[in-house]
Protein backbone atom coordinates (compact mmCIF):
# COMPACT_ATOMS: atom_id res chain seq x y z
CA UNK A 1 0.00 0.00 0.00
CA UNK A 2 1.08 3.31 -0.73
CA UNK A 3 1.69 5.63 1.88
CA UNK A 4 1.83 8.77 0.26
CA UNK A 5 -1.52 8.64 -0.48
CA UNK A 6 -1.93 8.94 3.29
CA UNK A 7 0.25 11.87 3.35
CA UNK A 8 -1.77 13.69 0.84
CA UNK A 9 -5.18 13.41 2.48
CA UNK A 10 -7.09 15.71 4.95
CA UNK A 11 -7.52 15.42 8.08
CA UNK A 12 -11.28 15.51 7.32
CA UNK A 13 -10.79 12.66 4.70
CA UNK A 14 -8.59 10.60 7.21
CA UNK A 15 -11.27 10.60 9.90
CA UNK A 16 -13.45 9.52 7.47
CA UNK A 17 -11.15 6.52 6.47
CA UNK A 18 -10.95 5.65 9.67
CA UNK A 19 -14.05 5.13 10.12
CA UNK A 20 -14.78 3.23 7.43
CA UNK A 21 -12.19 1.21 8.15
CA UNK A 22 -13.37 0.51 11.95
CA UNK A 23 -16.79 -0.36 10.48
CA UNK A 24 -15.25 -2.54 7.96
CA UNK A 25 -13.16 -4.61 10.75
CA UNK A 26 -16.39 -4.59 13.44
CA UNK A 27 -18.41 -6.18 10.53
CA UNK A 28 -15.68 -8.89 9.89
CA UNK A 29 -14.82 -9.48 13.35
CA UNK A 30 -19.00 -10.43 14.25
CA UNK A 31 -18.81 -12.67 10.79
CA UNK A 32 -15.94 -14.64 11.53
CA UNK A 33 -17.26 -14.92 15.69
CA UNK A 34 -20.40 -15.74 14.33
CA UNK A 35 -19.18 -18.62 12.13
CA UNK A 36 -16.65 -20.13 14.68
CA UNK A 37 -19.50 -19.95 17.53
CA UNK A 38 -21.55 -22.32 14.43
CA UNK A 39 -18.94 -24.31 14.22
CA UNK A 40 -18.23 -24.47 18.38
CA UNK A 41 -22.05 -25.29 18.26
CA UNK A 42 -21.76 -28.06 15.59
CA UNK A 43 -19.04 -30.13 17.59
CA UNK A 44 -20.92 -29.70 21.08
CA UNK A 45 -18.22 -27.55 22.69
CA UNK A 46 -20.36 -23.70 22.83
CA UNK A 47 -21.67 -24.17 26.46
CA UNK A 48 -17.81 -24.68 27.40
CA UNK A 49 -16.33 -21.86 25.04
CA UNK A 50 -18.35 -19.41 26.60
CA UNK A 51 -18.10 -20.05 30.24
CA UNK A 52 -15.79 -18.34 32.50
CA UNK A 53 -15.29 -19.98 35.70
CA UNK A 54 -12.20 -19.57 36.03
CA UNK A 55 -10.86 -18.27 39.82
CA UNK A 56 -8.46 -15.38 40.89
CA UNK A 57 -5.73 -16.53 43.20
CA UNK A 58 -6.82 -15.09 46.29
CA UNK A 59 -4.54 -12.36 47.94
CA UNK A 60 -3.27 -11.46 51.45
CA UNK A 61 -4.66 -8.31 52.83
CA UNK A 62 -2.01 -5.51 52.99
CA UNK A 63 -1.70 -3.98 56.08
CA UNK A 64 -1.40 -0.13 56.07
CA UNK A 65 2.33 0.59 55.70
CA UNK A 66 2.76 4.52 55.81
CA UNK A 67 0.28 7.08 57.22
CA UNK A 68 -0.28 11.11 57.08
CA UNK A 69 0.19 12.75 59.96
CA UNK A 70 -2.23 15.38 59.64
CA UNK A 71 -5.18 13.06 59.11
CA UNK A 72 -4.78 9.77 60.35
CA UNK A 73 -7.80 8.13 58.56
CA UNK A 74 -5.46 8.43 55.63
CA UNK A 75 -3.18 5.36 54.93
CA UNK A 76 -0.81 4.16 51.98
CA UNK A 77 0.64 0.63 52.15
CA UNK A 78 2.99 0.87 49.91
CA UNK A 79 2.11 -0.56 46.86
CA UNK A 80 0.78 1.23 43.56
CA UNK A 81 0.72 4.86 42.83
CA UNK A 82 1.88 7.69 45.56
CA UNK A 83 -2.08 9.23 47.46
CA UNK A 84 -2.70 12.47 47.21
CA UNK A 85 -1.39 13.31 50.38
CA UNK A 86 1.92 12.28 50.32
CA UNK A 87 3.23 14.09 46.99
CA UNK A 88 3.46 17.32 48.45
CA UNK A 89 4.68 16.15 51.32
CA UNK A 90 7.52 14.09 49.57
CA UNK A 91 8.54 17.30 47.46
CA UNK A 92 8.49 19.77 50.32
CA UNK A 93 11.47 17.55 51.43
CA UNK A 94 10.35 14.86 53.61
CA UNK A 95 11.07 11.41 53.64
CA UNK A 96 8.77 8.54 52.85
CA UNK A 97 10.23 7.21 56.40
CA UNK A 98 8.77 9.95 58.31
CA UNK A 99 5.07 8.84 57.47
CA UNK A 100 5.76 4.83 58.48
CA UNK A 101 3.29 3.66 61.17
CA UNK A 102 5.64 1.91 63.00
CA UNK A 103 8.18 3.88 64.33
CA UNK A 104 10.45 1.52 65.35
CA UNK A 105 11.24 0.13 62.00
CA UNK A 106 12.37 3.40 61.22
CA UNK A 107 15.00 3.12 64.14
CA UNK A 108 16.36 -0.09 63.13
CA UNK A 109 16.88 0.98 59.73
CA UNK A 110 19.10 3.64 61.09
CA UNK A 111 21.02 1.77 63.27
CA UNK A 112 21.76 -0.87 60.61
């Protein structure tokens, strides 16, 4: 395919191609599902195609880990992206070991 056809379009005209395109793929896509669900159908396996039983592993609860000082309701464990409440905190110059819960982990990490 030529590319510089691309180049020389609209951005009006290559919305518009897009879309077409999009509706040309959606219409394929439900064809082809529709004739491999026929075919799941024909050799008894549908009702097991289409089920989803299929179990998370189960995880530990995570125990609060870090917590603001000025509201206490307000914990972080650790894990995933900074709250709120900590980013200013961090870039005024704190460290994350000033908000830990328990105090005396902070200690032993000192002395070590």
């Amino acid at each position: 395919m030529n590319t510089e056809h691309f180049n020389s379009l609209s951005l009006d005209e290559l919305w518009i191609l897009h879309q077409q395109v999009t509706a040309s793929l959606t219409q394929r896509m439900l064809v082809q599902k529709a004739q491999l669900e026929e075919r799941l159908h024909k050799i008894g396996l549908a009702d097991e195609a289409t089920r989803f039983d299929r179990k998370r592993r189960p995880y530990p609860p995570v125990r609060p880990k870090y917590r603001n000082p000025k509201n206490p309701a307000e914990t972080w464990s650790g894990r995933g992206r900074l709250p709120r409440w900590l980013r200013p905190q961090l870039r005024g110059g704190r460290k994350l070991d000033d908000f830990l819960i328990d105090q005396a982990s902070v200690q032993k990490r000192q002395t070590n």
